[in-house]
N, C-alpha and C. Protein backbone atom coordinates (compact mmCIF):
# COMPACT_ATOMS: atom_id res chain seq x y z
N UNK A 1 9.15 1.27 13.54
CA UNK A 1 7.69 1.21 13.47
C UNK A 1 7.10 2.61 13.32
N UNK A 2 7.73 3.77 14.24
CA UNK A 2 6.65 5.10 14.41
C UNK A 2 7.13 5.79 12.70
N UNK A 3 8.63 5.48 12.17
CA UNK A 3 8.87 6.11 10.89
C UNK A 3 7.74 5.39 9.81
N UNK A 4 7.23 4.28 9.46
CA UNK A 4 6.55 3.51 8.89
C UNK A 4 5.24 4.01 8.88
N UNK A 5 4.70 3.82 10.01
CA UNK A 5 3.53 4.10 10.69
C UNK A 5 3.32 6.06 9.92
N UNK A 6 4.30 6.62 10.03
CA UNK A 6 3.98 8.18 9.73
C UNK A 6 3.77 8.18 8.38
N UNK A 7 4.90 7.24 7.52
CA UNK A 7 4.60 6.97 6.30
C UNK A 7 2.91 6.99 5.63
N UNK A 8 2.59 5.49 6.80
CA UNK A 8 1.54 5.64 6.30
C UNK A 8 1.00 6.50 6.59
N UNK A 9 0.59 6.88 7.40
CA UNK A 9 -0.39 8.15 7.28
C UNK A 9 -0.61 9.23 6.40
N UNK A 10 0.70 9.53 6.09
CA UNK A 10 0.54 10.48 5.48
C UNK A 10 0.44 10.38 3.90
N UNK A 11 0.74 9.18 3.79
CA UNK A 11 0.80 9.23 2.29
C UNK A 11 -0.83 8.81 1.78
N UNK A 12 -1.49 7.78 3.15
CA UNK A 12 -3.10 7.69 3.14
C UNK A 12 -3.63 8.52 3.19
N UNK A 13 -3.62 9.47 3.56
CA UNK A 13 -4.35 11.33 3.25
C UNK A 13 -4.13 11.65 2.40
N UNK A 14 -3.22 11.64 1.59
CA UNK A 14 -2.83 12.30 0.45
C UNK A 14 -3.26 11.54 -1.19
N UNK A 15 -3.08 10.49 -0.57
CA UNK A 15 -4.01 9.49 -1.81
C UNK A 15 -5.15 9.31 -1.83
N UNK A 16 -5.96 9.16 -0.65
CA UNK A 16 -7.54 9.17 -0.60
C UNK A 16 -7.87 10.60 -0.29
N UNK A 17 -7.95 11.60 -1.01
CA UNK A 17 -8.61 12.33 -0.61
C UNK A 17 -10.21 12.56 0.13
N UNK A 18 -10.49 11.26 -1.05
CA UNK A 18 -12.09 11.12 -0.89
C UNK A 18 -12.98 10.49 0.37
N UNK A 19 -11.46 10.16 1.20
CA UNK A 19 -11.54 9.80 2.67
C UNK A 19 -11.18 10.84 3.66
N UNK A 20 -12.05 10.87 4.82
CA UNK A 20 -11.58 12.11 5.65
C UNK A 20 -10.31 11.53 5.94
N UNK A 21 -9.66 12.65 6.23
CA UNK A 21 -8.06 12.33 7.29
C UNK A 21 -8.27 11.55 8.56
N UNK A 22 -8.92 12.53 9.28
CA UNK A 22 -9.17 11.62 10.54
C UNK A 22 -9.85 10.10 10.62
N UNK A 23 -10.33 9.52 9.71
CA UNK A 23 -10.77 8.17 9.56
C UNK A 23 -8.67 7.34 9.72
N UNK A 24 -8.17 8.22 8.78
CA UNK A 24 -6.87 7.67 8.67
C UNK A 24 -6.20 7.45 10.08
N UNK A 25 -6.42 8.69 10.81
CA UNK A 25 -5.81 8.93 12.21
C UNK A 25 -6.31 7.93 13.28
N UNK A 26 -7.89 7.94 13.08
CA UNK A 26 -8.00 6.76 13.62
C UNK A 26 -7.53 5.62 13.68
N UNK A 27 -6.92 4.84 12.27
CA UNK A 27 -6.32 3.57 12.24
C UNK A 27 -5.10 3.36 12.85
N UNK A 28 -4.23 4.37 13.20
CA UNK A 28 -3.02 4.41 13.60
C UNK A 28 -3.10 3.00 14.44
N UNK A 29 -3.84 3.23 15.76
CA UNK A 29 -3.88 1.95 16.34
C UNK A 29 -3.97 0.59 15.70
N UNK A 30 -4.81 0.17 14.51
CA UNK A 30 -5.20 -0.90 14.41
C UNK A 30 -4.08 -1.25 13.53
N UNK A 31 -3.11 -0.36 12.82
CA UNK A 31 -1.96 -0.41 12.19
C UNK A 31 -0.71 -0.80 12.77
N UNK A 32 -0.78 -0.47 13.95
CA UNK A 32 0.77 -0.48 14.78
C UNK A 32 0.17 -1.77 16.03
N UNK A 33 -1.19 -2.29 16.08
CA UNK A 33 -1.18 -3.48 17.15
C UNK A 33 -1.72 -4.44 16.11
N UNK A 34 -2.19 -4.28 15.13
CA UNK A 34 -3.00 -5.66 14.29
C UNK A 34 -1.84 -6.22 12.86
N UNK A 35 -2.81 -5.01 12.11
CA UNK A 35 -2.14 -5.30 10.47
C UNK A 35 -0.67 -5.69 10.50
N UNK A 36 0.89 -4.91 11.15
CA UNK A 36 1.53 -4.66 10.50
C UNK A 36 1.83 -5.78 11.18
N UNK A 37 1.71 -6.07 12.58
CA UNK A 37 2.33 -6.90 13.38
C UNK A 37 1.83 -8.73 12.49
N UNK A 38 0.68 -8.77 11.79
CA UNK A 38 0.44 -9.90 11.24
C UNK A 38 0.98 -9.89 9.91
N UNK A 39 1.95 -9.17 8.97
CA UNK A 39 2.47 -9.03 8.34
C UNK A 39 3.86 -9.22 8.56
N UNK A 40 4.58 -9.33 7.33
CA UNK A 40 5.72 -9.39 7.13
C UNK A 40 6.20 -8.16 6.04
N UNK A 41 6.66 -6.91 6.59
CA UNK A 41 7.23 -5.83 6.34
C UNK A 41 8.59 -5.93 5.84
N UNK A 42 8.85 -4.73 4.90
CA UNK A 42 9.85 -4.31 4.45
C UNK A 42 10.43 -3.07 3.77
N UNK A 43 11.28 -2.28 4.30
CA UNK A 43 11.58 -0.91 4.56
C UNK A 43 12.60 -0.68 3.42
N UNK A 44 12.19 0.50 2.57
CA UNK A 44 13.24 0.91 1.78
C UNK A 44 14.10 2.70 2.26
N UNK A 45 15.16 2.10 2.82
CA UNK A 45 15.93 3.39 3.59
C UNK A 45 17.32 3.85 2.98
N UNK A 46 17.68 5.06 2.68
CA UNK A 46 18.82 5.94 2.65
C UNK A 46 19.14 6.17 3.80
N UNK A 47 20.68 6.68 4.18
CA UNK A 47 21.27 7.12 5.29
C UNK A 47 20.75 6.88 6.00
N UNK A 48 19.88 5.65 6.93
CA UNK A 48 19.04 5.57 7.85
C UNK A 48 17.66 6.44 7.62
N UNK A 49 16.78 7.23 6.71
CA UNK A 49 16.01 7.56 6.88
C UNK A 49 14.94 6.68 5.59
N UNK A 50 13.83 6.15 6.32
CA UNK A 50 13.21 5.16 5.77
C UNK A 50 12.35 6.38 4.59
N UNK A 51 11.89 6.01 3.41
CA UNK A 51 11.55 6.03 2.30
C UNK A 51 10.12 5.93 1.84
N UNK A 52 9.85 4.73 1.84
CA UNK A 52 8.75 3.92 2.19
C UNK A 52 8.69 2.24 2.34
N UNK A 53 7.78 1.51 2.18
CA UNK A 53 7.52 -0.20 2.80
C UNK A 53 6.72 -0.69 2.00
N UNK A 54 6.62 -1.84 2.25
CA UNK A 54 5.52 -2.67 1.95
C UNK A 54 5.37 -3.83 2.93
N UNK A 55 4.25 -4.44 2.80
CA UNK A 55 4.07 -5.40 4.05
C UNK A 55 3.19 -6.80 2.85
N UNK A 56 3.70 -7.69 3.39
CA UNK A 56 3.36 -8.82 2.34
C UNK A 56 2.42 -9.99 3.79
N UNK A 57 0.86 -10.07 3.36
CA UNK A 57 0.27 -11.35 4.08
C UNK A 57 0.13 -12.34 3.21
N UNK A 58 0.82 -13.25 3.46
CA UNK A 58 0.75 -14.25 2.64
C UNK A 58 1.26 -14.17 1.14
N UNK A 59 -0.18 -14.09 0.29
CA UNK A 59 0.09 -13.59 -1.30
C UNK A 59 -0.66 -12.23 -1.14
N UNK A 60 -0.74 -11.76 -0.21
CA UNK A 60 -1.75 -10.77 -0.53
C UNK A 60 -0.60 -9.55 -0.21
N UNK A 61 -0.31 -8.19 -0.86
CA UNK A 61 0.16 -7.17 -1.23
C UNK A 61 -0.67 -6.39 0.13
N UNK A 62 -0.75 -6.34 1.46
CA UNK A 62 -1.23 -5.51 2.40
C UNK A 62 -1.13 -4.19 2.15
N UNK A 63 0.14 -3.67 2.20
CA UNK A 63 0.46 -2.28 1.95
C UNK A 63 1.67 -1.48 0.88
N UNK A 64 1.47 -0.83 0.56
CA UNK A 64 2.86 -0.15 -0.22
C UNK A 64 2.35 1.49 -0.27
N UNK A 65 3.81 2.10 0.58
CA UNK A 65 3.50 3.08 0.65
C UNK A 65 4.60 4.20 0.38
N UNK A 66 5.01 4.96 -0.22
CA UNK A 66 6.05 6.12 -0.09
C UNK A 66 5.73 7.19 0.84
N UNK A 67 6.77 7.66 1.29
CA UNK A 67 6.79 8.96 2.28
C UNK A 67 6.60 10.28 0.76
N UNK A 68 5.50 11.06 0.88
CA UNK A 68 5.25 11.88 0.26
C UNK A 68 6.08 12.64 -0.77
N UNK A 69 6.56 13.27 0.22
CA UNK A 69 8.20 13.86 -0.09
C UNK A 69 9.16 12.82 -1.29
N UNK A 70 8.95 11.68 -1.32
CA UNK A 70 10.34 10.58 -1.61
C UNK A 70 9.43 10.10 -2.99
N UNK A 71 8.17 10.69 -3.38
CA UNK A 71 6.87 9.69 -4.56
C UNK A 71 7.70 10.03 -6.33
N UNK A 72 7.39 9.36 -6.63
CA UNK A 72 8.04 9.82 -8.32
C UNK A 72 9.58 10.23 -8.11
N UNK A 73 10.15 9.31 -7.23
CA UNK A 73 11.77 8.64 -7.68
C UNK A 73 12.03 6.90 -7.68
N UNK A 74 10.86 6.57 -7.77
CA UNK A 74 11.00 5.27 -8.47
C UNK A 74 11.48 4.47 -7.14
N UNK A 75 10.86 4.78 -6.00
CA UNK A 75 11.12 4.21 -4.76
C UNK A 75 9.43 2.85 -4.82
N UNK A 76 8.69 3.42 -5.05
CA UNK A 76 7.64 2.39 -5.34
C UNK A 76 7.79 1.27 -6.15
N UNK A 77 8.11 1.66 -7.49
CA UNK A 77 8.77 0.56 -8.16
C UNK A 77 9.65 -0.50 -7.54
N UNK A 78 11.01 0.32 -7.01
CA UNK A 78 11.78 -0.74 -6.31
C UNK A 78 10.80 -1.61 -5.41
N UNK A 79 9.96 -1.08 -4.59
CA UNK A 79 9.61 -2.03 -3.56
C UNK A 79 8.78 -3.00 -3.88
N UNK A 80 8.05 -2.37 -5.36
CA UNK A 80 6.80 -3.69 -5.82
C UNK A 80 7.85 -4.73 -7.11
N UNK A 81 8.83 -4.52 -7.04
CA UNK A 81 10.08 -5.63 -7.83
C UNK A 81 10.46 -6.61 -6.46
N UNK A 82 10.62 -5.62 -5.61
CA UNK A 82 10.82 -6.59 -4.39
C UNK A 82 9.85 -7.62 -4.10
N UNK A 83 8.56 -7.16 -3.75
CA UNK A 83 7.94 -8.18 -3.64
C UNK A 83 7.03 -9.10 -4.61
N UNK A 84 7.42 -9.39 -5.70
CA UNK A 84 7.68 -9.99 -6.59
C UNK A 84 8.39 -10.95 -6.77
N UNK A 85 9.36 -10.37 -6.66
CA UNK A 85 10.89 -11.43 -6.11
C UNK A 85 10.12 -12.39 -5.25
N UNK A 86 9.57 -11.49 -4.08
CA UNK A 86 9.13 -12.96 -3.17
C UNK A 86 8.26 -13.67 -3.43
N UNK A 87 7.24 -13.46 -4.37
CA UNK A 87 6.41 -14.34 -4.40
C UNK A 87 6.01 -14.72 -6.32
N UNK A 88 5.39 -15.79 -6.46
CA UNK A 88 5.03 -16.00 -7.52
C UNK A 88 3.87 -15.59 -7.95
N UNK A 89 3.10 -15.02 -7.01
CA UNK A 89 1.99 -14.64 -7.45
C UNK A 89 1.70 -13.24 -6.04
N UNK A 90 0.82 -12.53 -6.34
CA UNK A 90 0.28 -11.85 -5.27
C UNK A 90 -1.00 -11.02 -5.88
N UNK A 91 -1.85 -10.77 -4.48
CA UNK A 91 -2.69 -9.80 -4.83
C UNK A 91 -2.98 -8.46 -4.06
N UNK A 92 -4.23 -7.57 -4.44
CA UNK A 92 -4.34 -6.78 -3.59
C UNK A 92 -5.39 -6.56 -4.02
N UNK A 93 -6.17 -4.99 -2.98
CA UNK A 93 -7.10 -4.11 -3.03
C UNK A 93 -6.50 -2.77 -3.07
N UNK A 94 -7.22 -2.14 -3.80
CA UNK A 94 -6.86 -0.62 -3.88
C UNK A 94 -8.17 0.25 -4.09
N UNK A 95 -8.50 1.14 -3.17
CA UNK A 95 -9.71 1.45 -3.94
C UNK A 95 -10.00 2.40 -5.17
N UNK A 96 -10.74 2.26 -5.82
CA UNK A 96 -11.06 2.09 -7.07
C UNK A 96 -11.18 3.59 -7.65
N UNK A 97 -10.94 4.48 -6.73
CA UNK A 97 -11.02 6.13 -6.30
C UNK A 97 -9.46 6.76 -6.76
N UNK A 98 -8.88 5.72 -6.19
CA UNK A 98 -7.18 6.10 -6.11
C UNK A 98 -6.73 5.82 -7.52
N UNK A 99 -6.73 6.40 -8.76
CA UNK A 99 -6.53 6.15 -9.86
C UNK A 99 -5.06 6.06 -10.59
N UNK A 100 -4.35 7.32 -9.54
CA UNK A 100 -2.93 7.03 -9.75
C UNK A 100 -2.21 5.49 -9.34
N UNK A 101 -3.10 4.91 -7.85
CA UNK A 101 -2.13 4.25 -7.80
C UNK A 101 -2.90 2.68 -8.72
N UNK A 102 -3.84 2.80 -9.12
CA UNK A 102 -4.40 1.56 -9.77
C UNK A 102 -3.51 1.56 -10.98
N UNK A 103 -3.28 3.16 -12.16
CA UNK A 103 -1.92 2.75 -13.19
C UNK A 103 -0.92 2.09 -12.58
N UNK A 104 -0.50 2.20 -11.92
CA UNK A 104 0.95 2.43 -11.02
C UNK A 104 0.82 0.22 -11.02
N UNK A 105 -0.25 -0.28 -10.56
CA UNK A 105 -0.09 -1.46 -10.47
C UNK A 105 -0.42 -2.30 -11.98
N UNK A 106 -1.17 -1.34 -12.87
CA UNK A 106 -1.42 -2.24 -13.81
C UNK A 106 -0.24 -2.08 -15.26
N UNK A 107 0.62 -0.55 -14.53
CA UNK A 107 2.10 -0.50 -15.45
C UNK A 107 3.06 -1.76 -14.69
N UNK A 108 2.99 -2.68 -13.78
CA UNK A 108 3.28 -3.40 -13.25
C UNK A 108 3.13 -4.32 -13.26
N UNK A 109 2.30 -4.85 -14.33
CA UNK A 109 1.75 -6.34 -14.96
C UNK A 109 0.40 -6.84 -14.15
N UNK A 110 -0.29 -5.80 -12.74
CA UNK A 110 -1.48 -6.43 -12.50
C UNK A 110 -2.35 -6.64 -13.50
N UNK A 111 -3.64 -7.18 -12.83
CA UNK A 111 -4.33 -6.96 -13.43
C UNK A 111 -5.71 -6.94 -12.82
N UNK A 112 -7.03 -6.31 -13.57
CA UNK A 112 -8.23 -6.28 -12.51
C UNK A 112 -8.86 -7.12 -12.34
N UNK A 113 -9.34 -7.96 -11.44
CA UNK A 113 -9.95 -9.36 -11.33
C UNK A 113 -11.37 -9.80 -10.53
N UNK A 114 -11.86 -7.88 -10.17
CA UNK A 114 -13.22 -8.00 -9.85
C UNK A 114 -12.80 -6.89 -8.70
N UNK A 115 -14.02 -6.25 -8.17
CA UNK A 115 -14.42 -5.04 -7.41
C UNK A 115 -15.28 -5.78 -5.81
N UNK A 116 -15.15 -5.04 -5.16
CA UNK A 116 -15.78 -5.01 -3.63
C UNK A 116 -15.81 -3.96 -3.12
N UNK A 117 -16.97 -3.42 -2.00
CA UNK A 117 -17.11 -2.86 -1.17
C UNK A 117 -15.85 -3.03 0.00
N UNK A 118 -15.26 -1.92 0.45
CA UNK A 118 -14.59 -2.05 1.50
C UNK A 118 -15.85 -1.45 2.98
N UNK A 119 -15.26 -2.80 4.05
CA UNK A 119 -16.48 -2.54 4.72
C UNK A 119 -15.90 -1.38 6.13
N UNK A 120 -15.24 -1.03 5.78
CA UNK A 120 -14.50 -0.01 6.61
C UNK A 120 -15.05 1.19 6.48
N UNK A 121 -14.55 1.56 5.23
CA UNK A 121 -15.45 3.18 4.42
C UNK A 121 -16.38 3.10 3.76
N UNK A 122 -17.07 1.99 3.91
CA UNK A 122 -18.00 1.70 2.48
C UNK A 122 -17.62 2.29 0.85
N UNK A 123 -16.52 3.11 0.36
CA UNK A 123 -15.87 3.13 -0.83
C UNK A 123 -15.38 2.07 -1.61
N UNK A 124 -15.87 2.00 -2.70
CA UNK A 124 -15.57 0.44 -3.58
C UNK A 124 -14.04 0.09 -3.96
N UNK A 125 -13.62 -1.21 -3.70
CA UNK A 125 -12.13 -1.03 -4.01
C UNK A 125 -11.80 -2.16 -5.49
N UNK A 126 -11.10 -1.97 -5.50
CA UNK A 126 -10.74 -2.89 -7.00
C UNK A 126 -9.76 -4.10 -6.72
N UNK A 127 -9.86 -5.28 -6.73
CA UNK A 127 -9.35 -6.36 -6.70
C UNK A 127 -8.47 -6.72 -7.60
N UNK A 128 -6.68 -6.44 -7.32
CA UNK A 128 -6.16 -6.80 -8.70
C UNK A 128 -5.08 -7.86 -8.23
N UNK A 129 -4.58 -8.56 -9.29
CA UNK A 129 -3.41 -9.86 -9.03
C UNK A 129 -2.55 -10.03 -10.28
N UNK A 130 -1.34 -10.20 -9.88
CA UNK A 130 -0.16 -10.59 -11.03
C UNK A 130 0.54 -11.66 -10.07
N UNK A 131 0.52 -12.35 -11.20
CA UNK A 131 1.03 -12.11 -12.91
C UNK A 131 -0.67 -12.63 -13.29
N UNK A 132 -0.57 -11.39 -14.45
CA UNK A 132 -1.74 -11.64 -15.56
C UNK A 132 -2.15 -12.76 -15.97
């Protein structure tokens, strides 16, 4: 959990810039007693040292994240083939700011299927789902 959990963090600072850090630091809690625990997670690890995850609710794509250090070796890819595999369909939010990772899902067969306010940061996020 605490290797996961660091994951995220850090890789959520580093992708939202346009979000303070400490908004991130704050979630730690609601990450490690709510989200992950109502999810169904899954860890991509070498020699015992985890990589990055993803966490699947339902059809919905919760999280996918790489450890900073580990981004652009095709560790993301593996994990969004993975969950694929599991499902026939899925979706997500990403916000609409994060531009790398919106390619990243639509080189992946998403696609965009409408926009929302996230009511957390008030920053708009983008609603996407595959298969096209």
């Amino acid at each position: 959990m605490e290797k996961v959990l660091d994951i995220w963090l850090h890789a959520s600072i580093q992708a939202h810039s346009f979000i303070g850090a400490d908004f991130w630091r704050q979630q730690l809690g609601a990450m490690r007693n709510r989200y992950l625990p109502a999810s169904t997670s899954y860890v991509f690890e070498i020699d015992g040292a985890v990589w990055g995850f993803y966490s699947l609710h339902g059809d919905a794509l919760a999280a996918l994240f790489v450890a900073p250090a580990k981004q652009s070796a095709g560790v993301g890819s593996l994990l969004l083939a993975d969950a694929q595999a599991r499902r026939p369909m899925l979706e997500l939010t990403v916000y609409s700011a994060n531009h790398a990772a919106r390619r990243f899902y639509e080189r992946h067969g998403f696609v965009v299927v409408g926009q929302q306010q996230d009511a957390h940061t008030g920053h708009l996020e983008t609603r996407m789902r595959w298969p096209a």
